[in-house]
Protein backbone atom coordinates (compact mmCIF):
# COMPACT_ATOMS: atom_id res chain seq x y z
CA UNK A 1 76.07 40.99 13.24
CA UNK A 2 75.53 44.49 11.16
CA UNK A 3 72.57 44.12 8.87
CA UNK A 4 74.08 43.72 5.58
CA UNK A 5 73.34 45.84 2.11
CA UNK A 6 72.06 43.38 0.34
CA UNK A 7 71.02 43.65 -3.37
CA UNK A 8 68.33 41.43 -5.30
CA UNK A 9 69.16 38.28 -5.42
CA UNK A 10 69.78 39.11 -1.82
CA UNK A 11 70.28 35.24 -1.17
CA UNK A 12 73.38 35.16 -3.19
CA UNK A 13 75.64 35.18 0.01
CA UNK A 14 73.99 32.08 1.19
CA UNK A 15 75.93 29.53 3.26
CA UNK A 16 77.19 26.97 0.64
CA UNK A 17 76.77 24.39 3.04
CA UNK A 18 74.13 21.99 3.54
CA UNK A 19 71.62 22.56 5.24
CA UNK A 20 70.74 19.86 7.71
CA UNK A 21 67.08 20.43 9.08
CA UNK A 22 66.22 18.86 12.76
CA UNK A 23 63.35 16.35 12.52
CA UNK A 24 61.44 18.56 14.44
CA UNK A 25 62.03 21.29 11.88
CA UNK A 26 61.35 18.90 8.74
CA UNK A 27 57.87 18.11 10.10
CA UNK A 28 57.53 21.75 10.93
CA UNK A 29 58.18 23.39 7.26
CA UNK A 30 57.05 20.50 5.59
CA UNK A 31 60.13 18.55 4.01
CA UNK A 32 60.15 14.90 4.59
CA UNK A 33 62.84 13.57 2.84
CA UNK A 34 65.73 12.29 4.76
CA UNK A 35 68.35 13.30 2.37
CA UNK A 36 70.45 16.31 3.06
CA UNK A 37 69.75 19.51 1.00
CA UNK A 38 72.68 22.12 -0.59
CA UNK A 39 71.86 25.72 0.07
CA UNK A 40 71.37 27.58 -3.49
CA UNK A 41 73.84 28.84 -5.61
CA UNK A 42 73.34 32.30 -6.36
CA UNK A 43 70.27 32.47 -9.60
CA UNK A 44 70.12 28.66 -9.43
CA UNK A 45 66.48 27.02 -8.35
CA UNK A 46 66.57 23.69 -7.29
CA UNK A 47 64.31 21.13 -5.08
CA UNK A 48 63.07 22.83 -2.09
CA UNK A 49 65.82 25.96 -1.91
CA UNK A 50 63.50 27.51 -4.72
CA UNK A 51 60.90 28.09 -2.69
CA UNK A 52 63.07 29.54 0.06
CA UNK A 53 65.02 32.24 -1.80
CA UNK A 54 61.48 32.68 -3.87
CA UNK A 55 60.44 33.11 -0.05
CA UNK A 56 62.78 35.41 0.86
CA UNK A 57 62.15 37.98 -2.21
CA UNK A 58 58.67 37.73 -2.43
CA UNK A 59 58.38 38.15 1.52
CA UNK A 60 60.38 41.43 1.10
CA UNK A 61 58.74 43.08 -1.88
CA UNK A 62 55.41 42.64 0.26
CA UNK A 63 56.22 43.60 3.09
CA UNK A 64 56.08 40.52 5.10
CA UNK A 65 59.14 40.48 6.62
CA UNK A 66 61.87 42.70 7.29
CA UNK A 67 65.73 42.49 5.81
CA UNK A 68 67.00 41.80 9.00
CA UNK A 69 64.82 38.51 9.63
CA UNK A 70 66.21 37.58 6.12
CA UNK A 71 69.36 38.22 6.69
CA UNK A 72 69.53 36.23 9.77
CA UNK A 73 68.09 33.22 7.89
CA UNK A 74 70.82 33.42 4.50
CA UNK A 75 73.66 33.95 7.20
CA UNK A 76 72.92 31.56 9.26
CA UNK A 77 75.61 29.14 10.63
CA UNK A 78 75.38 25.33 10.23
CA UNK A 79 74.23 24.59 13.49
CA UNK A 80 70.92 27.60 14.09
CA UNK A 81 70.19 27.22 9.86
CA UNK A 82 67.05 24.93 11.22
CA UNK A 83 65.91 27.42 13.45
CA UNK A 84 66.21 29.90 11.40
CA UNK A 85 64.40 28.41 8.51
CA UNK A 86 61.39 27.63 11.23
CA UNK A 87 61.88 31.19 12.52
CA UNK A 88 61.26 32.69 8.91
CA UNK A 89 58.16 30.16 7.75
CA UNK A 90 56.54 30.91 11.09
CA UNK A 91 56.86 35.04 10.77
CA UNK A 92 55.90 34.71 6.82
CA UNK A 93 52.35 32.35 7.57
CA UNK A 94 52.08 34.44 11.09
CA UNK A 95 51.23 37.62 8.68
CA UNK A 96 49.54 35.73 6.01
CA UNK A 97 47.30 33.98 8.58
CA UNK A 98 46.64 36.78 10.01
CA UNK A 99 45.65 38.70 7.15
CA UNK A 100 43.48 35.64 6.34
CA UNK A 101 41.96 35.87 9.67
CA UNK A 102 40.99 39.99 9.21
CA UNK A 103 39.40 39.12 6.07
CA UNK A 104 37.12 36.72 7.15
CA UNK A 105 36.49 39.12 10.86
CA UNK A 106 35.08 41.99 7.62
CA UNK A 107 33.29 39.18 6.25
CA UNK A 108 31.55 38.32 9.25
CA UNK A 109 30.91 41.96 10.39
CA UNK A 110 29.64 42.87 6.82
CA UNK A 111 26.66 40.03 7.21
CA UNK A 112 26.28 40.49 11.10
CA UNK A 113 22.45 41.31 10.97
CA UNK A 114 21.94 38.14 9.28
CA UNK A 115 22.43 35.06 11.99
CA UNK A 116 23.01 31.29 10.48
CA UNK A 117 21.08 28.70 12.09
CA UNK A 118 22.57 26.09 14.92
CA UNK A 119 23.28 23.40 12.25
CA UNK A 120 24.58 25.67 9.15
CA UNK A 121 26.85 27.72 11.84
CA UNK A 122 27.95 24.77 13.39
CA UNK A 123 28.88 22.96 9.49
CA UNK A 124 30.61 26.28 8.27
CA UNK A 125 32.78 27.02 11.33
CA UNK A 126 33.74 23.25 12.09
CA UNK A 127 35.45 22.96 8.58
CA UNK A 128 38.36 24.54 9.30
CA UNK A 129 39.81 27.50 10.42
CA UNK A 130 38.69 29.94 8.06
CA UNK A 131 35.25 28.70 7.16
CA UNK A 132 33.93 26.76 4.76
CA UNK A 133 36.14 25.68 2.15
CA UNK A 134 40.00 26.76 2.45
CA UNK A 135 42.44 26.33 4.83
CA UNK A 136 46.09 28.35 4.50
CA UNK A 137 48.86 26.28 5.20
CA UNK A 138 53.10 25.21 4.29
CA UNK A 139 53.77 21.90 3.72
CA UNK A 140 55.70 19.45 0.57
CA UNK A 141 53.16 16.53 0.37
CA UNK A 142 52.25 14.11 -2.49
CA UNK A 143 48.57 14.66 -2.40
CA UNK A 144 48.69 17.64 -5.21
CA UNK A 145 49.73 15.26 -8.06
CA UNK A 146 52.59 15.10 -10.27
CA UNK A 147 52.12 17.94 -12.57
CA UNK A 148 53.64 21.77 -12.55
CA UNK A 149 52.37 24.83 -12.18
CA UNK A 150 52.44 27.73 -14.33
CA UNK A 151 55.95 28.64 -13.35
CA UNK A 152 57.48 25.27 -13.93
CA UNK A 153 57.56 24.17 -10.39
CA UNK A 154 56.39 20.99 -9.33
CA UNK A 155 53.03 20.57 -7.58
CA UNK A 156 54.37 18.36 -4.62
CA UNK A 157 57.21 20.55 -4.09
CA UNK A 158 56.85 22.80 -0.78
CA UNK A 159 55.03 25.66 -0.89
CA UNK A 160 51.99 28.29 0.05
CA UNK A 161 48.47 27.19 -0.58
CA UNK A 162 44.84 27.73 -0.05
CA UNK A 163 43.45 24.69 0.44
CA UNK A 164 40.10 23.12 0.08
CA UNK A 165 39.72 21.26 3.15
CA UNK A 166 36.88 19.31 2.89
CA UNK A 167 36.74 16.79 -0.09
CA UNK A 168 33.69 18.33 -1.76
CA UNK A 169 32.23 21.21 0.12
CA UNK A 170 28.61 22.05 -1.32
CA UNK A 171 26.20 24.81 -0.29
CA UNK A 172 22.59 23.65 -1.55
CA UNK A 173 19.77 26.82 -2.18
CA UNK A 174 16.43 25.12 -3.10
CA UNK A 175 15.20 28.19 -6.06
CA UNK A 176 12.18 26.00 -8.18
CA UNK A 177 9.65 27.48 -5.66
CA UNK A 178 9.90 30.80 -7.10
CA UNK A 179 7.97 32.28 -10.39
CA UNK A 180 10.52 31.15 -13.47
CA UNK A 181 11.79 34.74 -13.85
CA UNK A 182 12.63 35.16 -10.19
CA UNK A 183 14.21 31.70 -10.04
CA UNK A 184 16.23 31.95 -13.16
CA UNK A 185 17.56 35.41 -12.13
CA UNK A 186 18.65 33.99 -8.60
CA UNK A 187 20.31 31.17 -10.63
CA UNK A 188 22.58 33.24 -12.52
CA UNK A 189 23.21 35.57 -9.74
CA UNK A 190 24.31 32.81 -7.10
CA UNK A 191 26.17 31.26 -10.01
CA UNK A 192 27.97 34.36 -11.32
CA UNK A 193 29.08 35.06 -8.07
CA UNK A 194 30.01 31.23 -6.78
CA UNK A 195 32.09 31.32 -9.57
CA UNK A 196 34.70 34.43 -8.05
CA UNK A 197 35.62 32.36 -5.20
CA UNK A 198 36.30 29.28 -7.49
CA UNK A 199 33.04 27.44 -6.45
CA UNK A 200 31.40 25.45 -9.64
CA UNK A 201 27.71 24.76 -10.08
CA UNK A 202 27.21 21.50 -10.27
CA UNK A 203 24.88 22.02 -13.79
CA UNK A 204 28.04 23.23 -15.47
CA UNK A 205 30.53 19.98 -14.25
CA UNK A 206 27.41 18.11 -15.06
CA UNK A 207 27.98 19.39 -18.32
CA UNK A 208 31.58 19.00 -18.94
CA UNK A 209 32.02 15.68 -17.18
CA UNK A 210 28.97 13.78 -17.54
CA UNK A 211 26.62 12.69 -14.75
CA UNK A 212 28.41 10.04 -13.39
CA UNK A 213 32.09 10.02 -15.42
CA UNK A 214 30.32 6.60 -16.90
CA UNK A 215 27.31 8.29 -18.31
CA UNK A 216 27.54 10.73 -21.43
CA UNK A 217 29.27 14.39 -21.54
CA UNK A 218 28.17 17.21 -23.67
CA UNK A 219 31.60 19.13 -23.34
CA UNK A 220 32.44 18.25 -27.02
CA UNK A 221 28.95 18.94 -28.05
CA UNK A 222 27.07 22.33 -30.11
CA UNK A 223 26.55 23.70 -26.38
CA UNK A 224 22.66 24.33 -27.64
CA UNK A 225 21.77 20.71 -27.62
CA UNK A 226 20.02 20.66 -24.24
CA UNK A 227 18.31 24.31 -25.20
CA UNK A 228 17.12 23.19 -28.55
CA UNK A 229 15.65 20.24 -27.29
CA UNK A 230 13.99 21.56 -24.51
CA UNK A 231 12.07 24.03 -26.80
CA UNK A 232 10.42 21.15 -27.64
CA UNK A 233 10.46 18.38 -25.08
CA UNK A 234 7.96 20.27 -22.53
CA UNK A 235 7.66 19.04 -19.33
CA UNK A 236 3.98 17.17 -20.54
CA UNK A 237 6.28 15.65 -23.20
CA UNK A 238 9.52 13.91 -20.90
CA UNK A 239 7.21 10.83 -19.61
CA UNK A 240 7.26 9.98 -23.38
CA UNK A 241 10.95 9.95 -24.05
CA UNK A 242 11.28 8.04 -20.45
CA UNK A 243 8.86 6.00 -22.04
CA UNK A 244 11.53 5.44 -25.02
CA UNK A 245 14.19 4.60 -23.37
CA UNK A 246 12.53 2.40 -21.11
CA UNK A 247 11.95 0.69 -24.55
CA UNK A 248 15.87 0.23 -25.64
CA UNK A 249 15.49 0.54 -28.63
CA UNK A 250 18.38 0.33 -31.10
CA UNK A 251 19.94 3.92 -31.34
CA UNK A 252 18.57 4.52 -35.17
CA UNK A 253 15.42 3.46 -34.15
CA UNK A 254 15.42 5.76 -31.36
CA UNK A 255 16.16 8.69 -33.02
CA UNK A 256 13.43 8.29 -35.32
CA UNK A 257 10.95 8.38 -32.70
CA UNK A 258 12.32 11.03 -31.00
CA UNK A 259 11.59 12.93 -34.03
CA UNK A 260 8.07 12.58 -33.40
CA UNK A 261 8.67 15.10 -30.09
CA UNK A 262 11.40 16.64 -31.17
CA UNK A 263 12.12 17.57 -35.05
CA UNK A 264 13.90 20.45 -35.32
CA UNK A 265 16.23 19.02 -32.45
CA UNK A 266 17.39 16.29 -33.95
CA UNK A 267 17.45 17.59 -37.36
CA UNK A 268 20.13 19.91 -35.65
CA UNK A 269 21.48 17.59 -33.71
CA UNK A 270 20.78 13.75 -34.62
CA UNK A 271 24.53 13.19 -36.24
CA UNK A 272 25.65 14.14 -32.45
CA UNK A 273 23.59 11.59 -30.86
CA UNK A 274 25.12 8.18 -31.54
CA UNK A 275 24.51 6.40 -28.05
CA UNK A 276 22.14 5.30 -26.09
CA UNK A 277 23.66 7.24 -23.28
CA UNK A 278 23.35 10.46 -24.92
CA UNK A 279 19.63 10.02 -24.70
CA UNK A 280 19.96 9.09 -20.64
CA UNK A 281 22.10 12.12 -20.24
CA UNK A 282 19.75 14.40 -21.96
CA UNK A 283 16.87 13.41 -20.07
CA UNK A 284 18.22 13.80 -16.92
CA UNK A 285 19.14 17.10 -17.92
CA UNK A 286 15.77 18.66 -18.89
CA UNK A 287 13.86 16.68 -16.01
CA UNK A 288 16.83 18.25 -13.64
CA UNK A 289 16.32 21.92 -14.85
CA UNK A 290 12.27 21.26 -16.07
CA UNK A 291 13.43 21.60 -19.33
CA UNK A 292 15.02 24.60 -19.09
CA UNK A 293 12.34 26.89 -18.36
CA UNK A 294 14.00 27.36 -14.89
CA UNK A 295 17.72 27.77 -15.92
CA UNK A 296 18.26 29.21 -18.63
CA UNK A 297 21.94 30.81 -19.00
CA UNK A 298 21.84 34.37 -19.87
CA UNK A 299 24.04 36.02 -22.64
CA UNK A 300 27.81 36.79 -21.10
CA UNK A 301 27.79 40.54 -20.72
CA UNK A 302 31.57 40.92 -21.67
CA UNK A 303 32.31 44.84 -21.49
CA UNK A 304 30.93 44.14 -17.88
CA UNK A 305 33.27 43.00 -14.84
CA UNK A 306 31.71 41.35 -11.92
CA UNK A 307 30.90 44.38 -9.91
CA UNK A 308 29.02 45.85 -12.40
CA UNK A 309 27.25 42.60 -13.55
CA UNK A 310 26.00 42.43 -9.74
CA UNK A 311 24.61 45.74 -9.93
CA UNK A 312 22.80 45.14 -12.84
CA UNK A 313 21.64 41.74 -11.66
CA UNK A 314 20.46 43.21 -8.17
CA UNK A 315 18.51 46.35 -10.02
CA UNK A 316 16.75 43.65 -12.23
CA UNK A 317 16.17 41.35 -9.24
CA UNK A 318 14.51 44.07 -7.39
CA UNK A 319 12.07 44.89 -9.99
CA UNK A 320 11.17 41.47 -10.16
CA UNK A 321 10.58 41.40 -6.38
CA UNK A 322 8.35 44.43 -6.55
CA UNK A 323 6.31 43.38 -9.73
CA UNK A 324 5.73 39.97 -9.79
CA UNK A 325 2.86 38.24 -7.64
CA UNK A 326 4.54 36.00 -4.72
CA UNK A 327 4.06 35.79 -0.66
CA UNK A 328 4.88 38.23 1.44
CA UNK A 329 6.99 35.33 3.39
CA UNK A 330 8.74 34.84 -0.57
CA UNK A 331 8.87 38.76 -0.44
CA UNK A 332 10.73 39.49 2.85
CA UNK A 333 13.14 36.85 2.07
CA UNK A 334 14.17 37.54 -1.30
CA UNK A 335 14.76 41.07 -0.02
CA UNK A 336 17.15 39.53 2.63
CA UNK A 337 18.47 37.92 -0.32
CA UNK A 338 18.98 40.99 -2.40
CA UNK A 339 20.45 42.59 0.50
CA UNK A 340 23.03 39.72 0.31
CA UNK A 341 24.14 40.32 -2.69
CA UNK A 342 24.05 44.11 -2.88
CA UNK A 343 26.72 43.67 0.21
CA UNK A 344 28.75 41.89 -1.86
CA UNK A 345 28.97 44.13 -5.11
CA UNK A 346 29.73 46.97 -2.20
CA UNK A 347 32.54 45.51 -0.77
CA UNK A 348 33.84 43.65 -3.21
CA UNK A 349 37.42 44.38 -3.80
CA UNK A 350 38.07 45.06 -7.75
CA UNK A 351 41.60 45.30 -7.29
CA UNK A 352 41.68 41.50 -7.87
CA UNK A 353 40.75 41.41 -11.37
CA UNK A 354 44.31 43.91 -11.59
CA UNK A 355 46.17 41.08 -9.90
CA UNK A 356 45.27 37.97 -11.09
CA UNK A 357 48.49 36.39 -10.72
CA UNK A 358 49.11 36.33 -6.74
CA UNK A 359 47.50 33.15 -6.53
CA UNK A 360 48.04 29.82 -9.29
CA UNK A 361 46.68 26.42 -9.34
CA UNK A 362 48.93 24.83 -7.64
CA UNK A 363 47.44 20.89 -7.72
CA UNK A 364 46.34 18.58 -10.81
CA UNK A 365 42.42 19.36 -9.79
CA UNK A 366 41.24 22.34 -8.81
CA UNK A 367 39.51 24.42 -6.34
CA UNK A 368 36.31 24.27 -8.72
CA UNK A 369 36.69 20.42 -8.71
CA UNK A 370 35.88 20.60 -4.88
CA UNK A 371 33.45 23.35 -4.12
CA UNK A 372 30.48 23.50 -5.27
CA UNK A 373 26.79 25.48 -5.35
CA UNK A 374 23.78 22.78 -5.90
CA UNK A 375 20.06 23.50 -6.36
CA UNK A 376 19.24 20.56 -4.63
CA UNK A 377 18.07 17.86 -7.93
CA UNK A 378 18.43 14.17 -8.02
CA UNK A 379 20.98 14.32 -10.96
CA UNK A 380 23.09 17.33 -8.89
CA UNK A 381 22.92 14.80 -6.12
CA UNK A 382 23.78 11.52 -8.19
CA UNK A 383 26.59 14.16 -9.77
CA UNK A 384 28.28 14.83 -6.50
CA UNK A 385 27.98 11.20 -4.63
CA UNK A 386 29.97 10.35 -7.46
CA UNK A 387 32.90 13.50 -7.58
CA UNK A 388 33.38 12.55 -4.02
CA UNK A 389 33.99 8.90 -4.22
CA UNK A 390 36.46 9.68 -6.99
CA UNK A 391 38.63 12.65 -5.30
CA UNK A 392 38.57 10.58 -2.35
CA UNK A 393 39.67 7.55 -4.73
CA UNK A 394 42.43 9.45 -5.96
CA UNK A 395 43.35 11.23 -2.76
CA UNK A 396 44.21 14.52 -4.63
CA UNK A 397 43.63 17.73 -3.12
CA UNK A 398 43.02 20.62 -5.15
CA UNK A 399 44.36 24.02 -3.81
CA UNK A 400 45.08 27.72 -4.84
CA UNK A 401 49.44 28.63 -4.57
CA UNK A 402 50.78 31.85 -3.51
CA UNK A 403 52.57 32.47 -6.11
CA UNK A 404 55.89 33.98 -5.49
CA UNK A 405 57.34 35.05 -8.36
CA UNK A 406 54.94 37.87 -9.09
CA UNK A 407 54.76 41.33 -6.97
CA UNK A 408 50.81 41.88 -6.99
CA UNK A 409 48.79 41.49 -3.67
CA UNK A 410 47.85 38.26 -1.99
CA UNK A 411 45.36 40.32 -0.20
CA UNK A 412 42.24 40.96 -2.64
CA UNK A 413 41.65 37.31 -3.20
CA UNK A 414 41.18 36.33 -0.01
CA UNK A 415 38.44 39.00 0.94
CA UNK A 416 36.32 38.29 -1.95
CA UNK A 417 36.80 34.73 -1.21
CA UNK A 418 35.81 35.04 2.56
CA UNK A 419 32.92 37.69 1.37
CA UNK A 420 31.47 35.28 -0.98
CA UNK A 421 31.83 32.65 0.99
CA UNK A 422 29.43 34.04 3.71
CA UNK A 423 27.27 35.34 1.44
CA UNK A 424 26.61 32.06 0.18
CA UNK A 425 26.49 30.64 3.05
CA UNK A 426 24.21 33.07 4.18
CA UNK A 427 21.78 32.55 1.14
CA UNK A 428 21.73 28.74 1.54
CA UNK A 429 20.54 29.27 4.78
CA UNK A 430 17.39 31.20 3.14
CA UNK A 431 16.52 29.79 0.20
């Protein structure tokens, strides 16, 4: 058959039949219901036939496929349609995987000099196919909840995504054994950059979620609270506030002692506290960052993107390295360290903060829900026993969807995702 001229909507000539996919094919591409499917009507989106003409136009503005693979799928005959429709999936997630699979090759060759150990190697690689934390894959499930994304679709209809494979994937770096300035530098640094390939720290869900989802959340509170009172609660002063609640004492009555330790604190903040459990929370906030003399969040710096924030970060890290009194064994590692992260502001690829749109949440949760960067405390532990039990609870997976309705690249995200990835990785390994 001639290749045809076709103009966008190219799938307008579809067969207006239905479309009557083998089992083999259903499992295949992902659609599990038995009932039979009608091809699309020219401009009309509907169940799963919006994600194949989306497909089709997305795969040819990028270059995926060729018009003559899509024309063999829209003119199809009853009978080869399944084939077809397997044919096309497979060629589109052959060149996406593929992709995938050269980004994380640069990754690796970027950070060859620096060699994981037996048991980190053998957790990152087993994950999944990738590394740790996403997996690229097709499929219509129910495990992505009921909601829609950003383009109206639904999130169990088929599609795209970048999943997060493991229920909650956590890299730990233990950073208190450093001099404060050193530590609270590495804190922002690994956080800053955790947060590009949609990793949380477990301090800031802490924050918005509470410890436990029983226990208190600050997320509707002055975001100073823990700061102001850990001006004043000193590490020498948090046995006496255990020593408080220990008491349980009515919530008035505790306030008013608190006072004693804390004045200006609850002067600023004493109409916020109105629990018992605001108390618990706050504690095991300032015992979990030593009352914030370790972690201290640093002021945004706006007119900066990431890349330059890095290389600000790493030129202020590396006067810290040189001037401040630690081990030589501290010394050559933190230079490994800063040798991690200078990698990273060198290759990574700004053209992703010009296309922000090529990938969209495409579950309820979130990636951020589901990966996360720990420093290794009892509440970050407590924290993510409990996250787990409840996306397991829920069986949700949270996942990234290529988004085909836009025309920017696919191709950014995923190599600063897989160069983050193994430089954090990397890092845990060290610190």
């Amino acid at each position: 058959m001639p290749l045809q001229q076709v103009e966008t909507p190219f799938y307008a000539k579809a067969v207006k039949s239905k479309l009557r996919l083998s089992e083999q094919a259903k499992a295949k591409i992902g659609i599990f219901d038995e009932a039979e499917y009608v091809a699309p009507i020219c401009n009309e989106v509907t169940s799963e036939y919006g994600f194949w003409g989306n497909l089709c136009k997305w795969s040819l503005k990028n270059d995926v496929i060729n018009k003559q693979q899509i024309n063999d799928f829209i003119t199809a005959s009853l009978d080869t349609q399944d084939d077809k429709a397997l044919v096309l999936i497979n060629d589109v997630m052959g060149s996406i995987n593929k992709t995938a699979q050269s980004c994380l090759k640069r990754s690796e060759d970027i950070f060859s000099d620096i060699k994981l150990s037996d048991d980190i190697d053998h957790w990152y690689t087993r994950n999944n196919d990738y590394g740790w934390g996403f997996n690229i894959e097709y499929n219509s499930d129910n495990c992505f909840g009921d909601g829609e994304d950003e383009n109206g679709d639904s999130n169990e209809a088929m599609a795209i995504r970048l999943t997060s494979e493991s229920f909650v994937a956590t890299a730990g770096m233990d950073i208190s054994n450093y001099p404060t300035a050193i530590s609270n530098k590495l804190y922002n640094m690994i956080t800053d950059t955790a947060a590009q390939s949609y990793k949380s720290t477990t301090f800031g869900m802490i924050f918005d979620y509470g410890l436990t989802y029983l226990n208190y959340s600050f997320s509707d509170c002055d975001e100073s609270i823990v700061d102001d009172f850990a001006i004043e609660i000193t590490p020498e002063k948090l046995p006496k506030l255990k020593q408080l609640l220990n008491e349980q004492l009515d919530i008035e009555v505790l306030c008013n002692a608190i006072t004693e330790i804390a004045p200006n604190a609850i002067k600023t903040h004493g109409k916020t506290i109105t629990e018992t459990e605001i108390v618990e929370s706050l504690y095991d906030n300032l015992v979990a960052t030593k009352c914030n003399t370790l972690f201290i969040s640093e002021p945004v710096r706006s007119e900066l993107n990431f890349k330059d924030r890095l290389k600000v970060h790493c030129t202020e890290l590396s006067e810290m390295i040189d001037t401040l009194t630690i081990s030589d064994n501290d010394r050559n590692k933190l230079n490994i360290v800063l040798s991690i992260f200078t990698r990273v502001h060198e290759n990574f690829d700004i053209n992703e903060y010009n296309n922000t749109n090529a990938w969209i949440n495409g579950s309820d949760t979130t990636l951020y829900d589901s990966n996360f960067v720990s420093f290794g405390t009892d509440i970050e532990d407590e924290f993510l026993n409990n996250i787990h039990e409840n996306v397991m609870s829920n069986g949700e997976d949270a996942c990234l969807k290529l988004n085909l309705m836009t025309d920017e690249s696919y191709i950014p995200m995923i190599k600063n995702f897989t160069l983050i990835d193994r430089a954090l990785i990397s890092m845990s390994d060290l610190l």
